[in-house]
C-alpha atoms as a PDB file:
ATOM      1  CA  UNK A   1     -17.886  -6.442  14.891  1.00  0.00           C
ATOM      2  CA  UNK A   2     -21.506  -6.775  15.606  1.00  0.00           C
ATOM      3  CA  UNK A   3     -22.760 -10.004  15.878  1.00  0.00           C
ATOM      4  CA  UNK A   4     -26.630 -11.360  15.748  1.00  0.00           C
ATOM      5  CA  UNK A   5     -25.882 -12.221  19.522  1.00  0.00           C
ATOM      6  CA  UNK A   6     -25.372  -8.572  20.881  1.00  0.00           C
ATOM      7  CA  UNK A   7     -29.469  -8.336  20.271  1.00  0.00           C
ATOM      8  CA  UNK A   8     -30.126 -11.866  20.861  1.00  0.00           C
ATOM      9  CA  UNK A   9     -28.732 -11.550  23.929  1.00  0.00           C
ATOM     10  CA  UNK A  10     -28.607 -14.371  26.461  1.00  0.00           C
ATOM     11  CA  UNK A  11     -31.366 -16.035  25.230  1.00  0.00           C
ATOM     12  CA  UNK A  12     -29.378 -16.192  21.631  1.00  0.00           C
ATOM     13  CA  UNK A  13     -26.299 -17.619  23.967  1.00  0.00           C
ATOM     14  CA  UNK A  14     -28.429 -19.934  25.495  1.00  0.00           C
ATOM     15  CA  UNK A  15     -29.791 -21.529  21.801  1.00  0.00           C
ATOM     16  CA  UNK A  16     -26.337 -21.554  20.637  1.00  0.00           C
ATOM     17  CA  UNK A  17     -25.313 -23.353  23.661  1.00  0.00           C
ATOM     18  CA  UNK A  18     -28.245 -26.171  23.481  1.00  0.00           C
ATOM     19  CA  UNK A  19     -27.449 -26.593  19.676  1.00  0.00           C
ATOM     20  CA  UNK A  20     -24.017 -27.337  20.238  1.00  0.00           C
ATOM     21  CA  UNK A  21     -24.176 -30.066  23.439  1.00  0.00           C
ATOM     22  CA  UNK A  22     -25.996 -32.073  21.116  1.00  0.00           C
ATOM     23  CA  UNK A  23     -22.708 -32.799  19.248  1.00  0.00           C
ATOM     24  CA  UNK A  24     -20.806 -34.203  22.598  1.00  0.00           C
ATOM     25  CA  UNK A  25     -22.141 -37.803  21.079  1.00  0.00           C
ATOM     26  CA  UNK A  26     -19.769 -36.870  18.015  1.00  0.00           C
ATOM     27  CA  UNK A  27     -16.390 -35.518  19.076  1.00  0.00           C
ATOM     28  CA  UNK A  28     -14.785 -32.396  20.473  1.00  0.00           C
ATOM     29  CA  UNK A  29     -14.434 -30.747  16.950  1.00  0.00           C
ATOM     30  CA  UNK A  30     -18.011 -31.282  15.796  1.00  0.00           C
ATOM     31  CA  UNK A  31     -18.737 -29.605  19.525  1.00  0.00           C
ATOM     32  CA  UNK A  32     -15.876 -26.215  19.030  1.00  0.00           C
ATOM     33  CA  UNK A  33     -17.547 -26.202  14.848  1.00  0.00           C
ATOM     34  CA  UNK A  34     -20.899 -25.811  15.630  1.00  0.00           C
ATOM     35  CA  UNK A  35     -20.564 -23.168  18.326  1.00  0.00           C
ATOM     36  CA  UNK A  36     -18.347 -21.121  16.066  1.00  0.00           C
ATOM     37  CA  UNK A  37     -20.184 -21.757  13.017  1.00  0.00           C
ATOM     38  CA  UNK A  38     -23.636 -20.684  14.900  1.00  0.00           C
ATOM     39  CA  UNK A  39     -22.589 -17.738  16.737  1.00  0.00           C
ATOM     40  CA  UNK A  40     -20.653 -16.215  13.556  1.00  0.00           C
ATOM     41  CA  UNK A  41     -22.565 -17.068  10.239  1.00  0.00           C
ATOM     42  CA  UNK A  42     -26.056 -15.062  11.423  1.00  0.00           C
ATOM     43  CA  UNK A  43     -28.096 -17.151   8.260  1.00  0.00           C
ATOM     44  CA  UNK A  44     -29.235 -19.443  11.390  1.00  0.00           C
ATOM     45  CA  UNK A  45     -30.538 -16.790  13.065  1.00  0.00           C
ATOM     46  CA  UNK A  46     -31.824 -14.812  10.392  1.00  0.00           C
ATOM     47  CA  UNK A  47     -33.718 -18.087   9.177  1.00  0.00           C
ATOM     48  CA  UNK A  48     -35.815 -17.969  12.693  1.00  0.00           C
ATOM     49  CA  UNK A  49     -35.890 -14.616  13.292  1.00  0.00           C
ATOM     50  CA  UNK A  50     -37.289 -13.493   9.612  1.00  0.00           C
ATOM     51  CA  UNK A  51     -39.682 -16.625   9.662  1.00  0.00           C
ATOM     52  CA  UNK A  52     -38.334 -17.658   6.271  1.00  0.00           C
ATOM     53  CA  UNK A  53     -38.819 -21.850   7.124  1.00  0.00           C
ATOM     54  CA  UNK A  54     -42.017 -22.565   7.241  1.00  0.00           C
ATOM     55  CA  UNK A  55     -44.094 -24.258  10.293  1.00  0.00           C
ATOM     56  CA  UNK A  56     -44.860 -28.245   9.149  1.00  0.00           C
ATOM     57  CA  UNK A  57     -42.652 -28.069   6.538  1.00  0.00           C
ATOM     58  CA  UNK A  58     -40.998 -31.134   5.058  1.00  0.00           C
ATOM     59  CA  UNK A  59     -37.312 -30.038   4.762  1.00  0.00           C
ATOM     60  CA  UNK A  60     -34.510 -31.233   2.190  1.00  0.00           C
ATOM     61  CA  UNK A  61     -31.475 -30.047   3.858  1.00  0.00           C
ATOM     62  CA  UNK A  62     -28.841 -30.779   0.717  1.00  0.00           C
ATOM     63  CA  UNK A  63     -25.567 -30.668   1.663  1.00  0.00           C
ATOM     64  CA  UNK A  64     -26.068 -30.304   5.508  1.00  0.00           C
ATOM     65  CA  UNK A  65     -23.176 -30.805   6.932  1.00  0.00           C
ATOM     66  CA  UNK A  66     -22.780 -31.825  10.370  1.00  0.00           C
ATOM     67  CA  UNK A  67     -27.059 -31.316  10.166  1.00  0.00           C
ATOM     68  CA  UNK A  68     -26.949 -27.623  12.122  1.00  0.00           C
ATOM     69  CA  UNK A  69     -29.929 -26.987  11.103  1.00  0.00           C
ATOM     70  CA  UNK A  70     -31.418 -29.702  12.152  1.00  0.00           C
ATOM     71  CA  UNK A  71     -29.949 -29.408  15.891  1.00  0.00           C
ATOM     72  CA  UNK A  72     -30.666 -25.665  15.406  1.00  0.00           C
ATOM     73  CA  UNK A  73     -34.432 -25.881  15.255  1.00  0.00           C
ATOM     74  CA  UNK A  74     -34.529 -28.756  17.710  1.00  0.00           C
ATOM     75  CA  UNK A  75     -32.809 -26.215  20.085  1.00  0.00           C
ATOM     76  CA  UNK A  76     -35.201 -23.376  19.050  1.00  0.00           C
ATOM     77  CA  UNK A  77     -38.240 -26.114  20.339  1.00  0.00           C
ATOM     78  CA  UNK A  78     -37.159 -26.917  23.302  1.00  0.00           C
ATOM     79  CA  UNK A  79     -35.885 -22.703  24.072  1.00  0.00           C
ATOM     80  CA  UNK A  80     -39.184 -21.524  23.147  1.00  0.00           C
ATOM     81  CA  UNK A  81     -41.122 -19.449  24.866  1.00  0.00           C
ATOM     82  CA  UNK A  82     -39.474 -19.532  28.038  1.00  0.00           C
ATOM     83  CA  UNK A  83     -36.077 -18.521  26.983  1.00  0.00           C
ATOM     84  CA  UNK A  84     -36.555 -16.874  23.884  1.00  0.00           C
ATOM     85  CA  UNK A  85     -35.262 -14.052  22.139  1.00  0.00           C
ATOM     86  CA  UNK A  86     -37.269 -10.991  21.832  1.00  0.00           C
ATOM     87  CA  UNK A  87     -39.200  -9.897  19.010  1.00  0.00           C
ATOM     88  CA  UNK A  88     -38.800 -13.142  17.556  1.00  0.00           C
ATOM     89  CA  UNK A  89     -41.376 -15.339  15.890  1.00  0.00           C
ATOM     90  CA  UNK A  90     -42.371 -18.668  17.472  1.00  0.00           C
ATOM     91  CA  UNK A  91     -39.856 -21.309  16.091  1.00  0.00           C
ATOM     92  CA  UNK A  92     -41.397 -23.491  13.529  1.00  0.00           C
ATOM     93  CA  UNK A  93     -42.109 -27.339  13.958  1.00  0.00           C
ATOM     94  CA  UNK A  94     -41.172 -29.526  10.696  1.00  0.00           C
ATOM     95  CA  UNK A  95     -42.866 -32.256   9.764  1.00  0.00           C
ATOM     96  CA  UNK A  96     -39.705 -33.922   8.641  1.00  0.00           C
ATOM     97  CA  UNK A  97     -35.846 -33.208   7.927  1.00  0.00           C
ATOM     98  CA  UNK A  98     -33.658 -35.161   5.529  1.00  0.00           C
ATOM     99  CA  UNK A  99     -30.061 -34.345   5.322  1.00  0.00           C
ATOM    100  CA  UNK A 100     -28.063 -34.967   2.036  1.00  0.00           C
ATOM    101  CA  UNK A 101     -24.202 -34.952   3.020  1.00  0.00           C
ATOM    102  CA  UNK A 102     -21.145 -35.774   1.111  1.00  0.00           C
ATOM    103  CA  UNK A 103     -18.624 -36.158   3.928  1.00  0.00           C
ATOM    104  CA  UNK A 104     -18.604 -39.318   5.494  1.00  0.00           C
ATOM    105  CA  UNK A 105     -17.533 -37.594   9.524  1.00  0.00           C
ATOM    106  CA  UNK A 106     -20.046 -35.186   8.735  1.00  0.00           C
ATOM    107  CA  UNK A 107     -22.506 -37.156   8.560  1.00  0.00           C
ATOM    108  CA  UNK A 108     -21.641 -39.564  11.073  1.00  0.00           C
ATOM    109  CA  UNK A 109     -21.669 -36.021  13.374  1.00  0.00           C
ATOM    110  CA  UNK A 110     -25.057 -35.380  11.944  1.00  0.00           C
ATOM    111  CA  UNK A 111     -26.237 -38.873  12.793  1.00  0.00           C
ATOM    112  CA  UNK A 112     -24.575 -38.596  16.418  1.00  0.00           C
ATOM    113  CA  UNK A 113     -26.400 -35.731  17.635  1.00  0.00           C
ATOM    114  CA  UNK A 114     -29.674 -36.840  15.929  1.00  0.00           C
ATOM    115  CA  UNK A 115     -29.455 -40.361  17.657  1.00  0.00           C
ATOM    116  CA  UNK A 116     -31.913 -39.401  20.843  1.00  0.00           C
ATOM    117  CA  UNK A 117     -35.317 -39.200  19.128  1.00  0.00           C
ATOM    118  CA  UNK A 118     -37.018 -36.178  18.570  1.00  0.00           C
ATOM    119  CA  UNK A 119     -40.224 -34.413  18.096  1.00  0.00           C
ATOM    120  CA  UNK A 120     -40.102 -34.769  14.598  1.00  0.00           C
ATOM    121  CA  UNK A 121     -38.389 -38.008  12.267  1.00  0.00           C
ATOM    122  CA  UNK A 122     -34.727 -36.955  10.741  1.00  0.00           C
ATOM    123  CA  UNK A 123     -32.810 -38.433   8.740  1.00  0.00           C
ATOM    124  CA  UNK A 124     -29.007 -38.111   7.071  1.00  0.00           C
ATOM    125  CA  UNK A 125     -28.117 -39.820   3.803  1.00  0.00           C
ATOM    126  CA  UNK A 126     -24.168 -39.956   3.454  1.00  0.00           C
ATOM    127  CA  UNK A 127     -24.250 -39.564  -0.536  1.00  0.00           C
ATOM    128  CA  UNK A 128     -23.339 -37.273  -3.416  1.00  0.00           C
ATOM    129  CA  UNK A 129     -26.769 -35.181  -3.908  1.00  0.00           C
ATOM    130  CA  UNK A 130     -25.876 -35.303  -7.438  1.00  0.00           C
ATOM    131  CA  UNK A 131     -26.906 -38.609  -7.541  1.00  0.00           C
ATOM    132  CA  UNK A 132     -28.899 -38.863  -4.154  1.00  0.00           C
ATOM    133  CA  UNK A 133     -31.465 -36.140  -4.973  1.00  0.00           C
ATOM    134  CA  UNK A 134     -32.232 -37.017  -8.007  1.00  0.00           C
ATOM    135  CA  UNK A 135     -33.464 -40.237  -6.620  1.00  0.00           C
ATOM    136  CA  UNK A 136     -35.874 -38.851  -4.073  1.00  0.00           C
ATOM    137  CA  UNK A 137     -39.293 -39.405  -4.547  1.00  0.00           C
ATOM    138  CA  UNK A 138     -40.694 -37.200  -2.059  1.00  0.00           C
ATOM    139  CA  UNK A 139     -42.912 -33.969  -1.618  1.00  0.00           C
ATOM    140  CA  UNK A 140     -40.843 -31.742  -0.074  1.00  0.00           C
ATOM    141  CA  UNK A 141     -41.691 -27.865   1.469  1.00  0.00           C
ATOM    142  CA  UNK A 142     -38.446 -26.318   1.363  1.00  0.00           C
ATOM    143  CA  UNK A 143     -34.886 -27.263  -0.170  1.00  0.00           C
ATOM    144  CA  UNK A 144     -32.239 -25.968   1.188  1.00  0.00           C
ATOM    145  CA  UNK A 145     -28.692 -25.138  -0.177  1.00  0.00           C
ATOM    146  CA  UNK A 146     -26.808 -22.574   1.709  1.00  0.00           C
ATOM    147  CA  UNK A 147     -22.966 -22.648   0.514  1.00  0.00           C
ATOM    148  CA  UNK A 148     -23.143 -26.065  -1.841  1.00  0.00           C
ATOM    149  CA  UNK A 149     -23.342 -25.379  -5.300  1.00  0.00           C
ATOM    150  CA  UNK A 150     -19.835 -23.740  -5.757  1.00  0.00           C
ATOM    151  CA  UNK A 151     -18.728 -27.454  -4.694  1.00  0.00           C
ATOM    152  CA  UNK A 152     -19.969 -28.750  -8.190  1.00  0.00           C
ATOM    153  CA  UNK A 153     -19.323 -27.889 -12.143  1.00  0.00           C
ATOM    154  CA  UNK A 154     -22.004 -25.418 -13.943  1.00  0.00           C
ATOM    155  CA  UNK A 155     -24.069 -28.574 -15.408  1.00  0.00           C
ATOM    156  CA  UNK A 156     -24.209 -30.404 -12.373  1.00  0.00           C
ATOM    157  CA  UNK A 157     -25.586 -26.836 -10.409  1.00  0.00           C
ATOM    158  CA  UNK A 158     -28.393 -26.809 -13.154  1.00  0.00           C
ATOM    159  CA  UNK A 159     -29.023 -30.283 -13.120  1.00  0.00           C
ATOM    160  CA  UNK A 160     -29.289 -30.336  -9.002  1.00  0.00           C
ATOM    161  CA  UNK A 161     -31.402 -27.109  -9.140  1.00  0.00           C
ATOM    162  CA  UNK A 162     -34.202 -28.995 -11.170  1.00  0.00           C
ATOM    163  CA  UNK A 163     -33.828 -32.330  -9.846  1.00  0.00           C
ATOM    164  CA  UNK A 164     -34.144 -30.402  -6.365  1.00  0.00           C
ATOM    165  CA  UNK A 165     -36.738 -28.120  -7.328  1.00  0.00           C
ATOM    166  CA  UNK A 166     -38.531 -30.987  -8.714  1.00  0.00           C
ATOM    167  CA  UNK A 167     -39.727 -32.224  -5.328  1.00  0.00           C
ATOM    168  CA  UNK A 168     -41.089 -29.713  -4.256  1.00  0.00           C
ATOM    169  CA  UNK A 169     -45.090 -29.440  -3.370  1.00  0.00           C
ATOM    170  CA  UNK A 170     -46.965 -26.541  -4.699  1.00  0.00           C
ATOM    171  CA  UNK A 171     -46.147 -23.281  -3.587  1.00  0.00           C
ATOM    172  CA  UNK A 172     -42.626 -25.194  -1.680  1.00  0.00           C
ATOM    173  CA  UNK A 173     -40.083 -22.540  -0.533  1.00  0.00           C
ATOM    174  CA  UNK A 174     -36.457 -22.456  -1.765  1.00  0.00           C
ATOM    175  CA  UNK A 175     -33.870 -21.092   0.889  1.00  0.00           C
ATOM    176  CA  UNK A 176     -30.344 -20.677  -0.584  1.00  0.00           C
ATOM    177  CA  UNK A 177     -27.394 -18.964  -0.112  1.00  0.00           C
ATOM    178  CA  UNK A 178     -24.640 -18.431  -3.244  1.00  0.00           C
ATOM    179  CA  UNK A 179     -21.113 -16.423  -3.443  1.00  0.00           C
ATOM    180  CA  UNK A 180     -21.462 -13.588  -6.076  1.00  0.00           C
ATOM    181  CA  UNK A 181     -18.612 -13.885  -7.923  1.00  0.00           C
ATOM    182  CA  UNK A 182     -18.584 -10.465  -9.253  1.00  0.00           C
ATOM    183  CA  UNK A 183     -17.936  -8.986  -5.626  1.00  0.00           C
ATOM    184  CA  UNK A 184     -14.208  -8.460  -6.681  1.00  0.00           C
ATOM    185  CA  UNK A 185     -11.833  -9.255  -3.276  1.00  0.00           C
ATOM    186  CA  UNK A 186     -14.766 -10.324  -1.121  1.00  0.00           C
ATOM    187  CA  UNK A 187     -15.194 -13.065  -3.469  1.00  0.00           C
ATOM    188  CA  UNK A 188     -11.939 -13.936  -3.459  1.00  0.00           C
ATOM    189  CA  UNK A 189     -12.088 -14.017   0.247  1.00  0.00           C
ATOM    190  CA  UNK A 190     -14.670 -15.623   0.627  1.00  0.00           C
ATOM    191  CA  UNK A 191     -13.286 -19.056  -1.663  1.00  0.00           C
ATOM    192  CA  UNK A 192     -10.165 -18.015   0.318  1.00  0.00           C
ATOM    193  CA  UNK A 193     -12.256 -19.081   3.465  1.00  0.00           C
ATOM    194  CA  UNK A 194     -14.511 -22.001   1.703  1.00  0.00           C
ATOM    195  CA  UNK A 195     -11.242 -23.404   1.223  1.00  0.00           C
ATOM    196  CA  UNK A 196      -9.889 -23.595   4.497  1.00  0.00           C
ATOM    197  CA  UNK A 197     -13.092 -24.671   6.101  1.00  0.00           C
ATOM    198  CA  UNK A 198     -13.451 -27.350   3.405  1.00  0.00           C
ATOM    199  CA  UNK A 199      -9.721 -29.053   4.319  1.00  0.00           C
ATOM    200  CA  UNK A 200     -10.702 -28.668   8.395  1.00  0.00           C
ATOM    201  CA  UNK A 201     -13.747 -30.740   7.867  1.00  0.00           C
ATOM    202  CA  UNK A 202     -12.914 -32.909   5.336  1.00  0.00           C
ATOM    203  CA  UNK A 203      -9.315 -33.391   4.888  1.00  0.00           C
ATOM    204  CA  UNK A 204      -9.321 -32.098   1.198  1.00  0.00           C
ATOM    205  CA  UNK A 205     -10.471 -29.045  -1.139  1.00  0.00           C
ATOM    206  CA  UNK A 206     -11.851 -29.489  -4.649  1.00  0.00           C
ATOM    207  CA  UNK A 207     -12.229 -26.993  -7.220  1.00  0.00           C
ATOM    208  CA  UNK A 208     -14.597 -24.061  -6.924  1.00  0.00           C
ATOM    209  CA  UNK A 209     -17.126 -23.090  -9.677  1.00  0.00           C
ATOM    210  CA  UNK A 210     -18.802 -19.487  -8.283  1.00  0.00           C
ATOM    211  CA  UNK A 211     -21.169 -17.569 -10.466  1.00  0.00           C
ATOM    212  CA  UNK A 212     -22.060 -13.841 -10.586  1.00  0.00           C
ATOM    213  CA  UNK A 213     -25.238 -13.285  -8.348  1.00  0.00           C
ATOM    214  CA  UNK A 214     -27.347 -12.061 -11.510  1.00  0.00           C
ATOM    215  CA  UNK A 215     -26.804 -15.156 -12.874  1.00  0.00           C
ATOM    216  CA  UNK A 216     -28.147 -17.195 -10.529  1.00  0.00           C
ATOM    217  CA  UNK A 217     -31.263 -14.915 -10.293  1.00  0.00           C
ATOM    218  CA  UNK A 218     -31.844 -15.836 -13.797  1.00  0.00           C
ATOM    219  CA  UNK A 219     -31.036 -19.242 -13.629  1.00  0.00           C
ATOM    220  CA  UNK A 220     -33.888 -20.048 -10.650  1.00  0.00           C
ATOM    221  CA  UNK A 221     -36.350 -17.602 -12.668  1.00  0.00           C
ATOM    222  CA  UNK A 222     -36.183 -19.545 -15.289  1.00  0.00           C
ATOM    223  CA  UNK A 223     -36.347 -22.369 -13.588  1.00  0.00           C
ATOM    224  CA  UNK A 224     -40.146 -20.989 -12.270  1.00  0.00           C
ATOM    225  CA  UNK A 225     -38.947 -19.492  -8.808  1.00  0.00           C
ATOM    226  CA  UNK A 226     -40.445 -16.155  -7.897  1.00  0.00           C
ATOM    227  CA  UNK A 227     -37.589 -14.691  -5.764  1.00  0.00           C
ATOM    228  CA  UNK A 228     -36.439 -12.070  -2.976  1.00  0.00           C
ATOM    229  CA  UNK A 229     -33.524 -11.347  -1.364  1.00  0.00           C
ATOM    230  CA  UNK A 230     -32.926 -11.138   2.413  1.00  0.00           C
ATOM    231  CA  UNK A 231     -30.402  -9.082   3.385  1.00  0.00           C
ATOM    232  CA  UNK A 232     -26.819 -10.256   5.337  1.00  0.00           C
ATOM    233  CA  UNK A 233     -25.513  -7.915   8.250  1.00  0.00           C
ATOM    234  CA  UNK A 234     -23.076  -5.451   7.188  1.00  0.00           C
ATOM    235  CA  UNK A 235     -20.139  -7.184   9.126  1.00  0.00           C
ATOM    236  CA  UNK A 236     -20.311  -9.990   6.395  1.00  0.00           C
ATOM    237  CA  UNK A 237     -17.696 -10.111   3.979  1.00  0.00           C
ATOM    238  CA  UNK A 238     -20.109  -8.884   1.064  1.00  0.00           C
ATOM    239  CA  UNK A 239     -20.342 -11.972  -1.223  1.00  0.00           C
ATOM    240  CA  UNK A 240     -22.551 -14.031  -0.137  1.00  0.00           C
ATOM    241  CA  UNK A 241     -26.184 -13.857  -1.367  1.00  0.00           C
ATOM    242  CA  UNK A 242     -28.945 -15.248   0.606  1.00  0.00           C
ATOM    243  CA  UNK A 243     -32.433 -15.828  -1.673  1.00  0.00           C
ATOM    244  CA  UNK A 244     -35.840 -17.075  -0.842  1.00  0.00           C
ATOM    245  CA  UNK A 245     -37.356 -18.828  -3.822  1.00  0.00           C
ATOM    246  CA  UNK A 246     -41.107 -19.796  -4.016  1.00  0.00           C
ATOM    247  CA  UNK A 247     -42.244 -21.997  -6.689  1.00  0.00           C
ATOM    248  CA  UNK A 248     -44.341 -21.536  -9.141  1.00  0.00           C
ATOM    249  CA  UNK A 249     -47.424 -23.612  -8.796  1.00  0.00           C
ATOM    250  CA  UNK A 250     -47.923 -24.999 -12.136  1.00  0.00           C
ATOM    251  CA  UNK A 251     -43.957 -25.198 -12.542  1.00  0.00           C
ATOM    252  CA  UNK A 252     -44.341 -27.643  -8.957  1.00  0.00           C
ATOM    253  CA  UNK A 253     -47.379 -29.963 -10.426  1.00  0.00           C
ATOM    254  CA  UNK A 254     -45.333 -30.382 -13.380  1.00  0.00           C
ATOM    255  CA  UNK A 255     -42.423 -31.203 -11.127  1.00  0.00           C
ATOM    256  CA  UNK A 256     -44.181 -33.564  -8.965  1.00  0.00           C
ATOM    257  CA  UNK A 257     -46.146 -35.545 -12.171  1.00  0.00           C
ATOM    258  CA  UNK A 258     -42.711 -36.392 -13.280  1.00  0.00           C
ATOM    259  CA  UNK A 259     -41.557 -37.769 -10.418  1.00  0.00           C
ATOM    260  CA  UNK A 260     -45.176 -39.548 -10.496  1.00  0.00           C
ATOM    261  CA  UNK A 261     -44.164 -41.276 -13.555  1.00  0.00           C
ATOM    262  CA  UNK A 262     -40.503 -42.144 -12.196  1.00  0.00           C
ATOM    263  CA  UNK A 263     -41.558 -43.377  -9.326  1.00  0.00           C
ATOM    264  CA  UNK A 264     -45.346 -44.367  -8.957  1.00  0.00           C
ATOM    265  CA  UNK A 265     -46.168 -42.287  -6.052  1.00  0.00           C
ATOM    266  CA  UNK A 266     -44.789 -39.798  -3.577  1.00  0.00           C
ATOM    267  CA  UNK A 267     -43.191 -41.264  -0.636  1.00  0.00           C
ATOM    268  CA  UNK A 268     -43.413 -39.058   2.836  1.00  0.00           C
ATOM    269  CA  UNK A 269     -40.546 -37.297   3.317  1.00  0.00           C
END
């Protein structure tokens, strides 16, 4: 199996490795989860090797986990340039992060490894980003959802999709990864796996509601996202869909003058 690290090399070892010591301040599982999940699932790297998060962006990280992505790019900023891997763009800088998790020891992990201060303000809300997201009222620059939505029932994907798409700024990014349920026995591998990972970190499964891929291209177009596709490595299982949605920019001012009303003004992110 080829993995992301073979061409990475030791400087890819090396930003897995910084990632992961952040979660010592957590416990022994967040540390053994986070080196797995980073060296295995290449959508980390791909994000800062392809460039697809943008530099000063304010992020909305919605169901985040134990915040990888957080730790991820704080390890990219302190690896780059000295100990970088090659033919890689410079990491980007975010303004801001907020983290939207459902799992209580998730997000105490999340919190644990973001404790020491950083370069940039983060922040993790333990909450159900049903609810929790549709209560920001915040510009954002890019939402992302990589392996949520299946979690939650076809109205409440819709309804998250627009109340998440709803803060972002003008020309905001969407990065999101989605099962495609018509991938025959790699879908049903992959909820095979979604299900064991689910009862590891959080003691429990809950049902899973997985859409054909087509469908959720028409779902975000219609929703005023101009998309593309990125492609996974070939050693992936084959259902999982990663998509980079940009936002329409009259769909975001209409977004953003409803929250306006709701709310009275946009808060910083």
């Amino acid at each position: 199996m080829t993995r992301w690290t073979d061409t990475a090399g030791q400087a890819g070892e090396a930003l897995i490795a910084r990632a992961s010591v952040r979660y010592r301040a957590a416990d022994p599982f967040a540390v053994h989860f986070a080196r797995f999940k980073l060296r295995n699932d290449p959508v980390f790297a791909i994000a800062l090797a392809q460039g697809l998060i943008p530099d000063g962006a304010r992020i909305l990280d919605i169901g985040c986990g134990q915040g990888l992505l957080a730790n991820w790019l704080l390890a990219a900023g302190q690896s780059h340039p000295e100990n970088w891997p090659p033919g890689w763009p410079a990491p980007p800088v975010p303004r801001s992060y907020l983290g939207i998790e459902l799992t209580p020891a998730d997000a105490e992990r999340a919190r644990a490894a973001l404790a020491e201060p950083g370069p940039w303000p983060a922040e993790i809300r333990q909450a159900d980003a049903r609810a929790a997201v549709a209560e920001v009222a915040a510009a954002c620059d890019l939402v992302v959802l990589l392996d949520v939505l299946h979690y939650i029932d076809r109205p409440a994907q819709e309804a998250l999709l627009r109340d998440a798409l709803r803060c972002l700024a003008p020309g905001g990014r969407l990065l999101m990864r989605v099962g495609d349920a018509s991938a025959g026995w790699r879908a049903r591998y992959s909820r095979a796996v979604d299900r064991v990972v689910q009862w590891l970190r959080a003691g429990r499964t809950s049902p899973l509601t997985c859409r054909p891929a087509g469908e959720w291209r028409a779902l975000l177009r219609g929703m005023g996202m101009t998309l593309r596709e990125v492609p996974l490595p070939r050693d992936a299982h084959g259902a999982n869909v990663l998509m980079v949605g940009t936002l329409d920019t009259q769909a975001a001012q209409t977004g953003q003058a409803e929250n306006l009303a709701a709310a009275g003004e946009l808060e910083p992110l």
